[in-house]
Protein backbone atom coordinates (compact mmCIF):
# COMPACT_ATOMS: atom_id res chain seq x y z
CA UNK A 1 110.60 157.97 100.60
CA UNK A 2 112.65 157.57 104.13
CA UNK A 3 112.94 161.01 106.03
CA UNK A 4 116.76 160.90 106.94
CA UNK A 5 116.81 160.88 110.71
CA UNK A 6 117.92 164.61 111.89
CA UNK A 7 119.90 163.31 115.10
CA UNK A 8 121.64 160.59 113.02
CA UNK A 9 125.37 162.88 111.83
CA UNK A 10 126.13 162.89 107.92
CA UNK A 11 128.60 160.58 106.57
CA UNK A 12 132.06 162.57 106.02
CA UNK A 13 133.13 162.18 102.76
CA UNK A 14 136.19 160.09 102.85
CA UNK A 15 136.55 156.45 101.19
CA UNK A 16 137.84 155.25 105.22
CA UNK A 17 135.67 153.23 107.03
CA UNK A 18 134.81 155.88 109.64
CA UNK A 19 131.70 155.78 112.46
CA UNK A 20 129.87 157.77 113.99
CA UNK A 21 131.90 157.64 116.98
CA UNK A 22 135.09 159.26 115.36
CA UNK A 23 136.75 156.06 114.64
CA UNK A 24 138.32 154.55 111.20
CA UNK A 25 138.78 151.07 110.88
CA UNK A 26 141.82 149.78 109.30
CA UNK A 27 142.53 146.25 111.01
CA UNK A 28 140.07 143.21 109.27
CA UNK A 29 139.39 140.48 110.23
CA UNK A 30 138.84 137.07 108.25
CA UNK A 31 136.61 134.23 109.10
CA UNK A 32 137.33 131.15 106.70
CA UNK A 33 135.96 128.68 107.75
CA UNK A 34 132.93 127.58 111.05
CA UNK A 35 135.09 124.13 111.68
CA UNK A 36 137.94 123.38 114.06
CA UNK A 37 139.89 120.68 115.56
CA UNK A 38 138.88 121.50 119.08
CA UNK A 39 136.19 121.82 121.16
CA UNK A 40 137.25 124.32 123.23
CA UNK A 41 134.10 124.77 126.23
CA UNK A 42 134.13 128.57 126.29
CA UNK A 43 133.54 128.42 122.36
CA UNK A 44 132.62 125.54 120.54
CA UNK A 45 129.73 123.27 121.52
CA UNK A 46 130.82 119.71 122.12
CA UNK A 47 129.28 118.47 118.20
CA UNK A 48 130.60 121.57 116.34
CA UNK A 49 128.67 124.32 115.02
CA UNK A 50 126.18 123.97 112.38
CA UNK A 51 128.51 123.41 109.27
CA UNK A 52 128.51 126.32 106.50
CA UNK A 53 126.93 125.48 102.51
CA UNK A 54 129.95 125.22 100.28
CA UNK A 55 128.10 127.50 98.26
CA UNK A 56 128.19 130.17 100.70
CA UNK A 57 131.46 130.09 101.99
CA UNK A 58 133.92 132.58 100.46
CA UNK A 59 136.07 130.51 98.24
CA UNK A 60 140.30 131.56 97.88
CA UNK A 61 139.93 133.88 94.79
CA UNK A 62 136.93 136.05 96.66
CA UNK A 63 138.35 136.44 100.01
CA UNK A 64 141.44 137.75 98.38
CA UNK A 65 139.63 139.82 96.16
CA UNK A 66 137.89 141.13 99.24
CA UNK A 67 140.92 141.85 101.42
CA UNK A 68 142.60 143.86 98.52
CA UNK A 69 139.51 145.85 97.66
CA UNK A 70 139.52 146.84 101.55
CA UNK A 71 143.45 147.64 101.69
CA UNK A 72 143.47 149.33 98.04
CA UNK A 73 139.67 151.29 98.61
CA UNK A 74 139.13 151.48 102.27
CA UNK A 75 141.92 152.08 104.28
CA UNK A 76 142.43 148.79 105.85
CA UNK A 77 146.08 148.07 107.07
CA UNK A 78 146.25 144.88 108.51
CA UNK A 79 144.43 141.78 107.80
CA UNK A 80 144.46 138.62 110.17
CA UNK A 81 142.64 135.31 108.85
CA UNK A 82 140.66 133.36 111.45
CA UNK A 83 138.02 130.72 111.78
CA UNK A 84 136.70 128.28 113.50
CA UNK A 85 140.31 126.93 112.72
CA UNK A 86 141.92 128.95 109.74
CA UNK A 87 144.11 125.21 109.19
CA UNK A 88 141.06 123.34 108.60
CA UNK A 89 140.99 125.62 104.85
CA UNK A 90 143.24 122.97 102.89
CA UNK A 91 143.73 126.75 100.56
CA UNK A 92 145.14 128.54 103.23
CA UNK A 93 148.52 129.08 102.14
CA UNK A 94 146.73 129.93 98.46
CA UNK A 95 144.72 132.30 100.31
CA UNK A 96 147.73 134.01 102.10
CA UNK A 97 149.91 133.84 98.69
CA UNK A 98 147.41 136.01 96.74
CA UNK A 99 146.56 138.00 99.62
CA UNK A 100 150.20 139.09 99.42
CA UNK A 101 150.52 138.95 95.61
CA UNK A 102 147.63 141.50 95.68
CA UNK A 103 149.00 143.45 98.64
CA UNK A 104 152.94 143.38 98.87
CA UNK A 105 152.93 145.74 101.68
CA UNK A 106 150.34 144.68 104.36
CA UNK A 107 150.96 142.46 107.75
CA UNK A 108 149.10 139.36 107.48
CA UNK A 109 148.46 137.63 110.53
CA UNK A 110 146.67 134.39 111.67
CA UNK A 111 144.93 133.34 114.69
CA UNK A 112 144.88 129.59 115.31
CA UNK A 113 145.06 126.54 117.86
CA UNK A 114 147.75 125.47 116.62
CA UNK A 115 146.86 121.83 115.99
CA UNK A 116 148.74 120.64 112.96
CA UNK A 117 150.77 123.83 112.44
CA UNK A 118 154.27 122.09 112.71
CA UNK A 119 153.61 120.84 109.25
CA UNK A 120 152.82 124.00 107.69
CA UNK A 121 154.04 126.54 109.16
CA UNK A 122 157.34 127.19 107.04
CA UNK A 123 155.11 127.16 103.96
CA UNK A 124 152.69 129.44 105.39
CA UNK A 125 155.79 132.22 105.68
CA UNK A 126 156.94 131.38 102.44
CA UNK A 127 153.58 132.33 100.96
CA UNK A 128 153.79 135.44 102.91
CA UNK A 129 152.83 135.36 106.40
CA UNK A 130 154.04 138.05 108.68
CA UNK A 131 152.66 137.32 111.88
CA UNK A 132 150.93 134.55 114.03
CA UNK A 133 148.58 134.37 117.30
CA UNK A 134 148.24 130.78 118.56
CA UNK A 135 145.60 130.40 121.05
CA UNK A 136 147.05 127.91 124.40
CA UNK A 137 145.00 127.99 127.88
CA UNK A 138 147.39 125.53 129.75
CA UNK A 139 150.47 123.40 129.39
CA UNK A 140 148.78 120.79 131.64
CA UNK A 141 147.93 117.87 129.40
CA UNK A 142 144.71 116.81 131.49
CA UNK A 143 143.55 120.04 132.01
CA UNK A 144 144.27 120.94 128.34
CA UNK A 145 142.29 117.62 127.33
CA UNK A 146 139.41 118.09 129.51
CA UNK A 147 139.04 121.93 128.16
CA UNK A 148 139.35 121.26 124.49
CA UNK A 149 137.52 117.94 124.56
CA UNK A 150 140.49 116.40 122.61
CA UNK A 151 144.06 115.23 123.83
CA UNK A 152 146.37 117.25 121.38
CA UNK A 153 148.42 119.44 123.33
CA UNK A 154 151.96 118.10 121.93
CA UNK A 155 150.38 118.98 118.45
CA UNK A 156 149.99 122.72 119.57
CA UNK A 157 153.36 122.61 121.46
CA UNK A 158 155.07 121.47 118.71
CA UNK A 159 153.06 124.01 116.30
CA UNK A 160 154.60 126.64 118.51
CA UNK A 161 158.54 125.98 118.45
CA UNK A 162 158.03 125.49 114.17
CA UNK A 163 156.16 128.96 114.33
CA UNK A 164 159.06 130.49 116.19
CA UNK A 165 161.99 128.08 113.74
CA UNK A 166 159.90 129.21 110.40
CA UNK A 167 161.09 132.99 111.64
CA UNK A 168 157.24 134.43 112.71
CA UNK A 169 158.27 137.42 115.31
CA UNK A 170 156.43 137.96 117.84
CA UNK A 171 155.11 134.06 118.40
CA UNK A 172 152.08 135.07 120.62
CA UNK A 173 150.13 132.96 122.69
CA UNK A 174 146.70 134.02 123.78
CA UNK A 175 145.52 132.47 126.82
CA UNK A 176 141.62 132.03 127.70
CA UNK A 177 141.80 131.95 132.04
CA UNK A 178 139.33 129.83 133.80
CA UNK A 179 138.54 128.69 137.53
CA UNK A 180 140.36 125.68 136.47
CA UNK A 181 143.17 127.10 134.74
CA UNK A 182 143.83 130.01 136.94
CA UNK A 183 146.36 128.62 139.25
CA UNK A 184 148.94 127.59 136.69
CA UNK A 185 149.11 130.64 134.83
CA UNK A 186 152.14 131.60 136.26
CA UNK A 187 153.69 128.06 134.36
CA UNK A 188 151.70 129.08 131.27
CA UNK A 189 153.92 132.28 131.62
CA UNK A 190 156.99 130.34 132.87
CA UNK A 191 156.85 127.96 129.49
CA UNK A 192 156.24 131.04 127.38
CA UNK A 193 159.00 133.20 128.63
CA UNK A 194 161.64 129.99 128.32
CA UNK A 195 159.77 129.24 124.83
CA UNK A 196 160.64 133.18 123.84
CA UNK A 197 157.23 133.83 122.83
CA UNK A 198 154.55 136.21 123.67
CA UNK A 199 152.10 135.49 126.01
CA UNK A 200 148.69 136.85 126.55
CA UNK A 201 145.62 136.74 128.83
CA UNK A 202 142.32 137.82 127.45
CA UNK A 203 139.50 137.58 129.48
CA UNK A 204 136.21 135.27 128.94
CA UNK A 205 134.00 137.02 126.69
CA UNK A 206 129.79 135.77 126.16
CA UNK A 207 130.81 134.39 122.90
CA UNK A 208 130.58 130.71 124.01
CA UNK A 209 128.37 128.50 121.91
CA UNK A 210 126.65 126.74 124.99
CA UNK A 211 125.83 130.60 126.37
CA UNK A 212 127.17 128.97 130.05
CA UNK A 213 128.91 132.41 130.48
CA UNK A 214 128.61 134.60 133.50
CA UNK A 215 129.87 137.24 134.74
CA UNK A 216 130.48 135.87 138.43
CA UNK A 217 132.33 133.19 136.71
CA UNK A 218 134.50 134.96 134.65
CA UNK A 219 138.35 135.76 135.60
CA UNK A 220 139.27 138.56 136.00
CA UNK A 221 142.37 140.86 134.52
CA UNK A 222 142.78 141.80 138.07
CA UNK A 223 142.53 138.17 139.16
CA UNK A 224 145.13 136.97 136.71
CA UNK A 225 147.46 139.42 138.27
CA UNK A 226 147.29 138.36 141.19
CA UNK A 227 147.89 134.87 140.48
CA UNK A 228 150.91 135.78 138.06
CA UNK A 229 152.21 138.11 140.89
CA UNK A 230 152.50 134.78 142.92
CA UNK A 231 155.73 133.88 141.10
CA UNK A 232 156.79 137.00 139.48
CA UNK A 233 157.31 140.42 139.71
CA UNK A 234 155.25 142.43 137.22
CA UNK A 235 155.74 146.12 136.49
CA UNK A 236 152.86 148.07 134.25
CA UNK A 237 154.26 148.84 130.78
CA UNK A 238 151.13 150.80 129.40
CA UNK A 239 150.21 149.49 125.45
CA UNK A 240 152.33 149.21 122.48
CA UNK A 241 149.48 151.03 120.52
CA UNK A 242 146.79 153.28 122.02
CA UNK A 243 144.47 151.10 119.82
CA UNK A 244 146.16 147.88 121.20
CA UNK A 245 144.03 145.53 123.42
CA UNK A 246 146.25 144.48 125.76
CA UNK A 247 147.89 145.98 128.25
CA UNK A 248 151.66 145.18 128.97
CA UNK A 249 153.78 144.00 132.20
CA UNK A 250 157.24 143.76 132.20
CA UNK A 251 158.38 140.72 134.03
CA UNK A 252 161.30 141.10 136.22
CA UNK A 253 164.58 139.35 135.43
CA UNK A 254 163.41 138.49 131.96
CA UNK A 255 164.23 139.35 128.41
CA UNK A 256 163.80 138.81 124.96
CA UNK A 257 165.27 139.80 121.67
CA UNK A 258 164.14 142.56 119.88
CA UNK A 259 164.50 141.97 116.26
CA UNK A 260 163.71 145.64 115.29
CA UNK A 261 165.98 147.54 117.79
CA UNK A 262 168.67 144.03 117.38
CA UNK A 263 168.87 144.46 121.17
CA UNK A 264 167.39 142.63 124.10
CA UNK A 265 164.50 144.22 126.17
CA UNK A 266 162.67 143.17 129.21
CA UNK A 267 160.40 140.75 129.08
CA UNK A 268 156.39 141.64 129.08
CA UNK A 269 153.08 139.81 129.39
CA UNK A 270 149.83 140.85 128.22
CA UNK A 271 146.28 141.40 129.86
CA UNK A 272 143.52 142.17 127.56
CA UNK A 273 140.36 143.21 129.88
CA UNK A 274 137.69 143.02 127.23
CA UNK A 275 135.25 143.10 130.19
CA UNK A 276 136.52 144.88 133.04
CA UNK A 277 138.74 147.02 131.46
CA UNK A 278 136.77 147.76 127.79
CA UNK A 279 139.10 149.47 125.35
CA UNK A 280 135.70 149.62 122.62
CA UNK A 281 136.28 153.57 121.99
CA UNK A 282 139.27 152.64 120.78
CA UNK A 283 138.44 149.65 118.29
CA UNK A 284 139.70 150.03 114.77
CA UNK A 285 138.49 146.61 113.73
CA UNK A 286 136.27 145.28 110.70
CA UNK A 287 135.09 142.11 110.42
CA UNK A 288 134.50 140.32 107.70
CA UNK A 289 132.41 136.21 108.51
CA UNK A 290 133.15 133.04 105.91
CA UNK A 291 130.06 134.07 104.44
CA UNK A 292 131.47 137.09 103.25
CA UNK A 293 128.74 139.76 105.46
CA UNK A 294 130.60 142.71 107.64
CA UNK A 295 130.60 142.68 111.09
CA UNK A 296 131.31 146.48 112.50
CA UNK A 297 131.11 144.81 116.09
CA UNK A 298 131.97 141.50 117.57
CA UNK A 299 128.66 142.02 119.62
CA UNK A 300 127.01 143.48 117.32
CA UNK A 301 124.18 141.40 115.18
CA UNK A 302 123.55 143.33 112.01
CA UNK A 303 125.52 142.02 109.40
CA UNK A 304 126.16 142.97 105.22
CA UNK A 305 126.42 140.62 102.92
CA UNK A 306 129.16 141.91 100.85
CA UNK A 307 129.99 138.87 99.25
CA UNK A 308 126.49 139.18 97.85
CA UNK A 309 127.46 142.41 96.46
CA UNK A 310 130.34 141.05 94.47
CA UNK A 311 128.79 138.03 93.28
CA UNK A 312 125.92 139.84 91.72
CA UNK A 313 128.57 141.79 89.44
CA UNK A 314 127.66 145.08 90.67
CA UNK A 315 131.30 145.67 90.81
CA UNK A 316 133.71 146.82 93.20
CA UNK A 317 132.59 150.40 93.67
CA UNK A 318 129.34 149.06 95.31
CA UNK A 319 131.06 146.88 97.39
CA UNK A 320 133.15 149.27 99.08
CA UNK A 321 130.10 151.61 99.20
CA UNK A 322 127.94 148.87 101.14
CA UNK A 323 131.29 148.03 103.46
CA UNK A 324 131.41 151.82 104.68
CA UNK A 325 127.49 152.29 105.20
CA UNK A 326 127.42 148.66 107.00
CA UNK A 327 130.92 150.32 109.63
CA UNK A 328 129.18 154.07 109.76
CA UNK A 329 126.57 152.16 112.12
CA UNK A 330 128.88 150.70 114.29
CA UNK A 331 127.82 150.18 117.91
CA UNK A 332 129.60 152.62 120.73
CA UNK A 333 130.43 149.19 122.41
CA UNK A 334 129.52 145.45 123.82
CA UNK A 335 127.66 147.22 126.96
CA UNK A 336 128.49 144.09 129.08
CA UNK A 337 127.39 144.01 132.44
CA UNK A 338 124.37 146.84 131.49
CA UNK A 339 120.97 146.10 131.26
CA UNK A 340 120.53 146.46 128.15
CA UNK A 341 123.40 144.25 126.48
CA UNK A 342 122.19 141.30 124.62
CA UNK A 343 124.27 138.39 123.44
CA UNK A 344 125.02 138.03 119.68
CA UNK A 345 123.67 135.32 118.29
CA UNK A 346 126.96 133.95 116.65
CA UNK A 347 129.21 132.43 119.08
CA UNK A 348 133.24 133.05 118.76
CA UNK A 349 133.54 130.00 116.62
CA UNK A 350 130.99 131.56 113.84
CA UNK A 351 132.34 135.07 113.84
CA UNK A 352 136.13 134.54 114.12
CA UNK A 353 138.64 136.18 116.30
């Protein structure tokens, strides 16, 4: 028999999916799918990744099932579907229809690149998407070709004005900077603010499949700043939500429509410092891989295979019971930049967003 571990605190009993840090996770995360249409540098290695066993992949009816038993059991209140490329599931507007059929009341989001999203994304919001994050470095073609290792930025541009025309609010636009991108962020921002959409700069994360990171490499929050501040003038705004990742700028002489308040408000940008500036005490997020295993941590290697659980009938009580015990040993953070952080194994592309 195991001797419980005296320093390790008692689970509280609540069905939430608390850790021992104090925080409850209520924002999952979805991984469908390992594919995409890009090969972005900073994630995907130039063949792909290793592709995923049908017969291990979640298929439409369990990641639904999955999403509701987390909503209905454990608290979660938001649930955004990633990949890979979340467009590359040929189900995905299945997936978001029953995701809603099941749960009427909760946001569902998607993170994507955008390629081939003009032809679906009206259907997608008739199925029941509420909200969409489309991932855009540049809105120079070369550059965007030479990053992505494919020529498809007109797809993605055009995937952005039928996001906006299919009635998603906010559009964002999350934005990757690089040495070679970094001088035309401000006409990333420019195209953004005259597109009406939101745009946001998260910095380069370890994540990358071809582990080329570094940290003397990376740019900065700070840097991006400074290079937006060549063109604009940029006033903090603080965060939307304390748990929010990014932090706002409102950007002077610019605004956009508010659909909530029906009024217009100034303009903002975002700069999510997921290295420099860590906002991990914070984190209410769960992860959930195409395989079906929690992730507590985006850097964090242990994983639970909960789609094991469910297949093997033990029925949805266990499953939520091995869903809190795998989040009650969430990590206290990525500890980049200390000597002891390790890179996950899974790159950004095998995890999801």
């Amino acid at each position: 028999m195991t001797t419980p571990d005296p320093a390790t605190p008692r689970r509280p009993a609540t069905p939430l999916l608390v850790d021992t840090f104090g925080r409850t996770a209520r924002d999952l995360r979805v991984s469908l799918t390992e594919k995409c249409s890009l090969r972005c540098t900073y994630c995907m290695p130039e063949e792909g990744l290793p592709p995923i066993p049908e017969d291990r992949r979640m298929t439409t009816d369990e990641v639904v099932h999955l999403v509701a038993l987390a909503h209905r059991e454990l608290g979660v209140r938001e649930v955004r579907f990633t990949g890979g490329e979340p467009l590359m599931r040929q189900d995905l507007e299945r997936i978001v229809a029953g995701t809603r059929a099941a749960c009427p009341a909760l946001p569902i989001a998607l993170t994507t690149n955008g390629v081939g999203l003009e032809h679906r994304a009206r259907g997608l919001v008739e199925a029941g998407l509420t909200r969409i994050n489309i991932s855009l470095d540049t809105v120079n073609r070369a550059e965007f070709a030479e990053l992505t290792r494919r020529d498809r930025l007109p797809s993605v541009l055009r995937g952005v004005r039928a996001a906006v025309e299919a009635g998603l609010d906010p559009v964002k636009v999350n934005a990757v900077p690089l040495r070679a991108t970094l001088a035309g962020a401000p006409d990333l921002l420019a195209w953004a603010l005259a597109e009406g959409v939101q745009l946001r700069f998260i910095e380069e994360m370890p994540l990358d499949a071809d582990q080329r990171w570094s940290r003397g490499e990376m740019v900065t929050a700070a840097e991006v700043l400074a290079s937006l501040s060549t063109r604009f003038e940029l006033t903090a705004a603080g965060r939307e939500d304390p748990a929010a990742p990014a932090e706002l700028w409102e950007v002077a002489g610019h605004t956009t429509w508010d659909t909530g308040t029906r009024r217009e408000r100034p303009a903002t940008v975002g700069i999510i410092g997921t290295v420099t500036r860590s906002f991990s005490a914070a984190c209410d997020r769960t992860r959930l891989t195409a395989e079906g295993t929690v992730r507590s941590c985006l850097f964090g290697d242990d994983e639970t295979d909960v789609l094991g659980v469910l297949r093997s009938g033990a029925g949805d009580a266990a499953v939520a019971q091995a869903w809190r015990a795998a989040m009650w040993g969430k990590q206290a953070g990525h500890g980049i930049g200390g000597t002891r952080f390790a890179r996950p194994r899974r790159s950004m592309g095998a995890i999801g967003g």
